[in-house]
C-alpha atoms as a PDB file:
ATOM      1  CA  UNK A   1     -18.241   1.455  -7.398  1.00  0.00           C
ATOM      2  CA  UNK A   2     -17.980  -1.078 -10.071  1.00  0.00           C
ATOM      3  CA  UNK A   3     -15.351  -3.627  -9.582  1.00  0.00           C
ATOM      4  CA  UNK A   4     -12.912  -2.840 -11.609  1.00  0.00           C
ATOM      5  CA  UNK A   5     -12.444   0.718 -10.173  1.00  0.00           C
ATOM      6  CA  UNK A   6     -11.575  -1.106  -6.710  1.00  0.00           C
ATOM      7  CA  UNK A   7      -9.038  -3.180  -8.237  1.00  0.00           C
ATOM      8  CA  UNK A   8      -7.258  -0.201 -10.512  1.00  0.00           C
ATOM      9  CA  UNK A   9      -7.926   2.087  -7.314  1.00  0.00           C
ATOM     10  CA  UNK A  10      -5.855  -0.718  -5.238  1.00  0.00           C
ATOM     11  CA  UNK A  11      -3.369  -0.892  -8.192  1.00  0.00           C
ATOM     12  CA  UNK A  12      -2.401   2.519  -8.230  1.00  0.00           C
ATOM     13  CA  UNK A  13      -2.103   2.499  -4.398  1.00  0.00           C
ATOM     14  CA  UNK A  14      -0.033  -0.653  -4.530  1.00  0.00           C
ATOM     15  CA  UNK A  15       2.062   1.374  -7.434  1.00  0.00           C
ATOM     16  CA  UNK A  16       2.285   4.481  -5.108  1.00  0.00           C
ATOM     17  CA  UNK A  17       3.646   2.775  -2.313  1.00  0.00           C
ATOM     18  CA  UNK A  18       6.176   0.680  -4.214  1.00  0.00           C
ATOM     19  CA  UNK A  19       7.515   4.248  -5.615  1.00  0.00           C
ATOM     20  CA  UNK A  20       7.360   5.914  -2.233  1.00  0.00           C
ATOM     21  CA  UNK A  21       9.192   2.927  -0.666  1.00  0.00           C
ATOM     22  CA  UNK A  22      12.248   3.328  -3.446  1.00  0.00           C
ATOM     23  CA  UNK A  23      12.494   6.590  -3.129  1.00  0.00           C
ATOM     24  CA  UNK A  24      12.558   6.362   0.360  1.00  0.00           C
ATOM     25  CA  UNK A  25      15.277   4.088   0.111  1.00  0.00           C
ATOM     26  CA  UNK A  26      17.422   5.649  -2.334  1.00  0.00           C
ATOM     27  CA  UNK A  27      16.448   9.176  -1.070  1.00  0.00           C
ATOM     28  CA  UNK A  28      15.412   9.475   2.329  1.00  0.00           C
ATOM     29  CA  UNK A  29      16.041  12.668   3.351  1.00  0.00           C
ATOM     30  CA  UNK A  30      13.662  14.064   0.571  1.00  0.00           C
ATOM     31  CA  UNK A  31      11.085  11.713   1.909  1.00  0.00           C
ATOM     32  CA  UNK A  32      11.373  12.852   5.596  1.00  0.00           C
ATOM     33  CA  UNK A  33      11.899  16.346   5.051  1.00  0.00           C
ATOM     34  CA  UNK A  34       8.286  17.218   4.375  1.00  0.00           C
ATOM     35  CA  UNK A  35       7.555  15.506   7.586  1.00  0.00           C
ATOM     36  CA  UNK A  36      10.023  16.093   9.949  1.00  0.00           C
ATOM     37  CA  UNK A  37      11.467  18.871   8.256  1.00  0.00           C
ATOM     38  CA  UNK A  38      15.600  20.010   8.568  1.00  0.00           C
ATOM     39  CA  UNK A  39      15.929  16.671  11.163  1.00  0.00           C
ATOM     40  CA  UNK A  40      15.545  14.464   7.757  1.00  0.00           C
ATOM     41  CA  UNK A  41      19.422  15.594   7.589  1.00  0.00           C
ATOM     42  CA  UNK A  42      20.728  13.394  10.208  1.00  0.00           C
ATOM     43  CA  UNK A  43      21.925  10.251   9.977  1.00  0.00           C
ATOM     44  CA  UNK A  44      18.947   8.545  12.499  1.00  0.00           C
ATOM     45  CA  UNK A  45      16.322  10.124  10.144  1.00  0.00           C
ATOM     46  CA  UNK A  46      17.773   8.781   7.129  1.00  0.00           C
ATOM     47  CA  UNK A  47      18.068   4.836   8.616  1.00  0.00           C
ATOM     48  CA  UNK A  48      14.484   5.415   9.900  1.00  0.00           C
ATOM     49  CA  UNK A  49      13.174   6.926   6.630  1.00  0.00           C
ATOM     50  CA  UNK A  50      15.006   3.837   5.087  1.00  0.00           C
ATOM     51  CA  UNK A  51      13.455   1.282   7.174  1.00  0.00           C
ATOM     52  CA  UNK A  52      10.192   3.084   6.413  1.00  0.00           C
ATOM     53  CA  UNK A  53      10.696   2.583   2.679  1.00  0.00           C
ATOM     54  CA  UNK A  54      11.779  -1.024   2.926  1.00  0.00           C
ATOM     55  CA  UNK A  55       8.127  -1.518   5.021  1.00  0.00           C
ATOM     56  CA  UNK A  56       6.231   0.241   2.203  1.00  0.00           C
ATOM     57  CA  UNK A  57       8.117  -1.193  -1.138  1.00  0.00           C
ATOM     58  CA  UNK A  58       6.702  -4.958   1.062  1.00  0.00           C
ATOM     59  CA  UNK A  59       3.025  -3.674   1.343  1.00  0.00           C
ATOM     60  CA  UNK A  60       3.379  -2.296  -1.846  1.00  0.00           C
ATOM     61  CA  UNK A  61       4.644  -5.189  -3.700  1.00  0.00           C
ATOM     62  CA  UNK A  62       2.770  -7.825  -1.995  1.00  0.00           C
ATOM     63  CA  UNK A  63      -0.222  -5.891  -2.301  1.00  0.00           C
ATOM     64  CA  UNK A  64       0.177  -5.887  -6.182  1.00  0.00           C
ATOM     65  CA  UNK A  65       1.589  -9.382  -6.642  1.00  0.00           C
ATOM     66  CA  UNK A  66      -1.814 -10.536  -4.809  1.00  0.00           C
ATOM     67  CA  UNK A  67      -4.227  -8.848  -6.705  1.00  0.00           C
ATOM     68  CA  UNK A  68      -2.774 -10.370  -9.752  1.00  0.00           C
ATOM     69  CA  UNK A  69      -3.855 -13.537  -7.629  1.00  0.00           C
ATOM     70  CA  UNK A  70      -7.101 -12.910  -6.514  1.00  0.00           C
ATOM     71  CA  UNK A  71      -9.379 -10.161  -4.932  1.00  0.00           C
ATOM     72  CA  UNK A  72      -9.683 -12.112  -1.909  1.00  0.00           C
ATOM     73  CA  UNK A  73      -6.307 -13.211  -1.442  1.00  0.00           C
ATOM     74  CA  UNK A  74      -5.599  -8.810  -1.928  1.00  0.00           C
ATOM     75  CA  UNK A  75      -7.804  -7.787   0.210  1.00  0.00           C
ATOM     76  CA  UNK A  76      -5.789  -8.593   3.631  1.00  0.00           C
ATOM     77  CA  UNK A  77      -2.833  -6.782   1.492  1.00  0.00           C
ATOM     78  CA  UNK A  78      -5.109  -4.006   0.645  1.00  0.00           C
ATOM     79  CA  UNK A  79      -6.180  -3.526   4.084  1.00  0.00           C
ATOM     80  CA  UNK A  80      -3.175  -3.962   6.188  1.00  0.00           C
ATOM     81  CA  UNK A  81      -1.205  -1.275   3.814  1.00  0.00           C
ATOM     82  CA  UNK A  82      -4.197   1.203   5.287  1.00  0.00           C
ATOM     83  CA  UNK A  83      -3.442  -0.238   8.866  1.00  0.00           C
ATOM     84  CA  UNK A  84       0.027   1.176   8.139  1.00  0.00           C
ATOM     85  CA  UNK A  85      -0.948   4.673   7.174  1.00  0.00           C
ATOM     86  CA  UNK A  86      -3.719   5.124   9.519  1.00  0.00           C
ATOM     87  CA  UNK A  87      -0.794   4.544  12.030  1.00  0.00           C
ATOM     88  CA  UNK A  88       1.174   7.139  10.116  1.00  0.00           C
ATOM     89  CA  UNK A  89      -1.330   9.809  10.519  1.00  0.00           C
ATOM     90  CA  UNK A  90      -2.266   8.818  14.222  1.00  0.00           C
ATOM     91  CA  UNK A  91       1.634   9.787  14.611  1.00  0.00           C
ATOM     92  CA  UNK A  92       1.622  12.891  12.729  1.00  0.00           C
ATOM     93  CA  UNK A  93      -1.390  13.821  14.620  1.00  0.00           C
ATOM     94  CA  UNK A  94       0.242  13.223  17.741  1.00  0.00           C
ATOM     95  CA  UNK A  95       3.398  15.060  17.023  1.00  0.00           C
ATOM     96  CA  UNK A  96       1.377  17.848  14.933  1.00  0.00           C
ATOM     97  CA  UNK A  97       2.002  21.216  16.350  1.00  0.00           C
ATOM     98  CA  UNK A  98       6.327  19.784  16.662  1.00  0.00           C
ATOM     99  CA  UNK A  99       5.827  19.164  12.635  1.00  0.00           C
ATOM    100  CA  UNK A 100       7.071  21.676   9.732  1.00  0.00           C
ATOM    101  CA  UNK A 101       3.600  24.108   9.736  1.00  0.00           C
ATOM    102  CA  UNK A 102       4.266  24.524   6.101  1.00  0.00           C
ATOM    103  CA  UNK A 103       3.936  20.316   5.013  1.00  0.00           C
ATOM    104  CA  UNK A 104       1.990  18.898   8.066  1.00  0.00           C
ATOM    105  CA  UNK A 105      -1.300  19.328   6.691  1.00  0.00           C
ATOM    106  CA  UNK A 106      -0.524  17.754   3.158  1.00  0.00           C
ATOM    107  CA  UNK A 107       1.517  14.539   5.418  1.00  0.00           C
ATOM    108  CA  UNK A 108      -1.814  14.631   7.429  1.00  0.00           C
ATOM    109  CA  UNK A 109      -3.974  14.830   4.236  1.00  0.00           C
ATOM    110  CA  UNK A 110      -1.868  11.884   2.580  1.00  0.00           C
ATOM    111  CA  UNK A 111      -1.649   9.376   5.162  1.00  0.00           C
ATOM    112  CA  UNK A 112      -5.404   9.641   6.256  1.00  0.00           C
ATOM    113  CA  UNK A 113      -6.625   9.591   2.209  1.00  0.00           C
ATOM    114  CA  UNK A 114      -4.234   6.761   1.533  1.00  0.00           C
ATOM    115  CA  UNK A 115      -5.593   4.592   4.509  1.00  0.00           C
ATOM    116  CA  UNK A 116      -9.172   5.749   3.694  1.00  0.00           C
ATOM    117  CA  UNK A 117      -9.171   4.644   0.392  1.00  0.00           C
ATOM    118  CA  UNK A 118      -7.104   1.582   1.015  1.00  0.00           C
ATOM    119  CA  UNK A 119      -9.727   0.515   3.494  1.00  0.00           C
ATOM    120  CA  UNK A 120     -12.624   1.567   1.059  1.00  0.00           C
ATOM    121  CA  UNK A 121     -11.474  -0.923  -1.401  1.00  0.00           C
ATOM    122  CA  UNK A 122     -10.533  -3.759   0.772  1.00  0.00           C
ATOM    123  CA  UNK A 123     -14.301  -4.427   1.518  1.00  0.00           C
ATOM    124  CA  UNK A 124     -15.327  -3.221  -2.062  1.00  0.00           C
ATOM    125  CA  UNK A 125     -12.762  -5.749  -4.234  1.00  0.00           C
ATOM    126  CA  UNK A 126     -14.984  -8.123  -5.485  1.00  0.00           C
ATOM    127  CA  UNK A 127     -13.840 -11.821  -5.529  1.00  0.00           C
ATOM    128  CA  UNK A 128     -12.899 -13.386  -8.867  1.00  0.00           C
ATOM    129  CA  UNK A 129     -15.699 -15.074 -10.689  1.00  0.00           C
ATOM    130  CA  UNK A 130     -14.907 -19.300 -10.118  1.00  0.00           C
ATOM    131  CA  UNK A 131     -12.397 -18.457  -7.459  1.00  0.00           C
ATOM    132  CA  UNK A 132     -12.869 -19.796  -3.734  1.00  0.00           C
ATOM    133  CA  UNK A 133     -10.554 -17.265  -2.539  1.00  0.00           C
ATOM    134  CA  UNK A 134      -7.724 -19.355  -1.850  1.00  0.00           C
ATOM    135  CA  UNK A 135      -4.562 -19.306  -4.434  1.00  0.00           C
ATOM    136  CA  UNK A 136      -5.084 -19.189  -7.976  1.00  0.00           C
ATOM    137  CA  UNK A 137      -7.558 -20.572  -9.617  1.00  0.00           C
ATOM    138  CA  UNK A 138      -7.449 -24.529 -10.540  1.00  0.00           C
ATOM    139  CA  UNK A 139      -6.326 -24.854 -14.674  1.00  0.00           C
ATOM    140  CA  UNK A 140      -8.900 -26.874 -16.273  1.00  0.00           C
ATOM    141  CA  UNK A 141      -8.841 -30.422 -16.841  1.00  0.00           C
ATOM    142  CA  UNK A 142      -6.475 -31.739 -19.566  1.00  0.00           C
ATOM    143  CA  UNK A 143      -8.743 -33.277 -22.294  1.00  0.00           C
ATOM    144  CA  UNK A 144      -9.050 -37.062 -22.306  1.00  0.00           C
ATOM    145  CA  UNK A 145      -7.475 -39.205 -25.499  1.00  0.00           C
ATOM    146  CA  UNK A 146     -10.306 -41.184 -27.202  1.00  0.00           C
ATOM    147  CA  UNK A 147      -9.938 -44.920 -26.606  1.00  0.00           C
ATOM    148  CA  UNK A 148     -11.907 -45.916 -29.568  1.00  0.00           C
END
């Protein structure tokens, strides 16, 4: 991989997220229904689906906002928005065969590619040229007035 496909990889993740999380929010029983299928209609679902949303609009966002920093300062961003999937699809594996047959493969099939390729790029983003990894880089030095 060269290093800008990490970074627009980790971008379109980061934009993914951040437009799963709003939709979650605004419309959460469309987001749960694929998984949990005609319980996305109650109330519970919808607050859960909700809080859900709010958690992935914050990985999404911070994820995004930090790679606009730095690779290094993304890459715990990067990685802990795969943490949260690969916990999404150790649930749906867990609850599998009580999952809609007809959408639990592609919920399977999303979480685990989302937290495979999330992972992939955390340890592929390449830090900034000049940067130490911490914060932005330092602005260079104002230029001196002439005393002569």
């Amino acid at each position: 991989m060269t290093s800008s496909v990490p970074l627009r990889l980790a971008q379109l993740v980061a934009l993914g997220r951040i437009g799963i999380g709003c939709t979650a929010l605004v419309a959460p029983t469309a987001m749960a229904r694929p998984w949990i299928g005609d319980a996305a209609s109650g109330p519970e679902a919808r607050v859960l689906a909700r809080t859900m949303g709010g958690r992935d609009l914050a990985l999404g966002i911070g994820a995004l906002r930090a790679l606009g920093v730095d690779s290094a300062v993304a890459r715990p961003w990067v990685a802990l928005a795969g943490l949260a999937d690969a916990v999404d699809a150790t649930v749906t594996v867990l609850a599998f065969r009580r999952l809609p047959r007809l959408s639990r493969w592609a919920i399977l099939a999303s979480t685990v590619g989302s937290a495979v390729v999330s992972f992939r790029v955390a340890v592929t983003l390449e830090p900034d040229p000049g940067s130490v990894g911490i914060g932005p880089p330092s602005p260079p030095p104002l230029p001196q007035a002439s005393t002569s």
